[in-house]
Protein backbone atom coordinates (compact mmCIF):
# COMPACT_ATOMS: atom_id res chain seq x y z
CA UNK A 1 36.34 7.28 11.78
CA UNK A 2 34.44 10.44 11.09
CA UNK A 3 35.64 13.87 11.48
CA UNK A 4 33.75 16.77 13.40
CA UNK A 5 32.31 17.68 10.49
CA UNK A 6 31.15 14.76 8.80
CA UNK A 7 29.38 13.81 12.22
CA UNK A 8 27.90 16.89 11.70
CA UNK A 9 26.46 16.78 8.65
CA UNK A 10 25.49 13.45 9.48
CA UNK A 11 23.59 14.73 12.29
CA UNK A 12 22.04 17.87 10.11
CA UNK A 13 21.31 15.30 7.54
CA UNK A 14 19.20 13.08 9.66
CA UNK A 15 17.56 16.13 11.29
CA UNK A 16 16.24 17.23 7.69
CA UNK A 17 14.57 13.67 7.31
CA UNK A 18 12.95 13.56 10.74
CA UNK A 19 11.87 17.31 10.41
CA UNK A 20 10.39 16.07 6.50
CA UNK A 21 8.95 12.88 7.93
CA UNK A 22 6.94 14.85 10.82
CA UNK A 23 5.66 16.97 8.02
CA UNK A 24 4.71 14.73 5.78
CA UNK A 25 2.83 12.86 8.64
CA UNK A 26 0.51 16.21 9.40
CA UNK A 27 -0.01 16.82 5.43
CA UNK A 28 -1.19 12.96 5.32
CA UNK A 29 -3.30 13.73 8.11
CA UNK A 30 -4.81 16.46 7.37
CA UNK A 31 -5.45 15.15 3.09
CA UNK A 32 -7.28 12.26 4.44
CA UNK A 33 -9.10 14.50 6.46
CA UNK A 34 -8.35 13.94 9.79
CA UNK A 35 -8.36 17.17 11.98
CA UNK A 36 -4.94 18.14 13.77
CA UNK A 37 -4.81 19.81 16.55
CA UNK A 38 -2.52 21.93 18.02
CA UNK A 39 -1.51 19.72 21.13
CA UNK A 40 -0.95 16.82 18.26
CA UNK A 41 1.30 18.62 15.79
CA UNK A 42 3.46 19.44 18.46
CA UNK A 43 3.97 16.11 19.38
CA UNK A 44 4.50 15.05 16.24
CA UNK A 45 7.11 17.68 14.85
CA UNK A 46 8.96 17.39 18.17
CA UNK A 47 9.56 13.44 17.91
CA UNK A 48 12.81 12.62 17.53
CA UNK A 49 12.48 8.91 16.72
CA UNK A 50 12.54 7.99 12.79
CA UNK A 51 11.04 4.38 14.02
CA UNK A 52 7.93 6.20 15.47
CA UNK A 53 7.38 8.67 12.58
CA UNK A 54 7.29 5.91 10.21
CA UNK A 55 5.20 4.06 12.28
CA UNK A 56 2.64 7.32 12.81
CA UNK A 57 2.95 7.71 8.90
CA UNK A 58 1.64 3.90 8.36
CA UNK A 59 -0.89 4.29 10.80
CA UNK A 60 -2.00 7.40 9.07
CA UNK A 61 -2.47 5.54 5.73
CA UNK A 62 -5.37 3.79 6.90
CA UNK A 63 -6.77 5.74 9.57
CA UNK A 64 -9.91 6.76 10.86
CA UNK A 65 -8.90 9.31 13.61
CA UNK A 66 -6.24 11.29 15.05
CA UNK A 67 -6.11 8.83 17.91
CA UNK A 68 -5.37 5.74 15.77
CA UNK A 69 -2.03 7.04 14.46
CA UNK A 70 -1.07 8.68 18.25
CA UNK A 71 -1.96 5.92 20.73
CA UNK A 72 -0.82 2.50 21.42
């Protein structure tokens, strides 16, 4: 069982790596030249779901718009 502050730090912890991932997602972006716009980095540095920022960061390895790492 975890005290109130290790669930805290847990929580802090995990908030650093989704804040990093969403960042690192935008600087991949924008490296492979892909244009992001305002709308779009909104989105992705307010996601709160690890799953879909590594999914958006995969996506973003290979491609050829803004749209193929964002939609379905």
């Amino acid at each position: 069982m975890w005290t109130e502050g290790q669930r805290l730090r847990a929580e802090g912890r995990m908030e650093g790596r989704r804040e990093n991932q969403a960042e690192v997602v935008i600087r991949l972006l924008t490296l492979r030249g892909l244009r992001v716009d305002k709308q779009s980095r909104q989105r992705i540095l307010e996601c709160r779901s690890m799953a879909t920022l590594n999914l958006w960061f995969e996506r973003a390895m290979r491609a050829k718009s803004l749209s193929d790492v964002l939609e379905a």
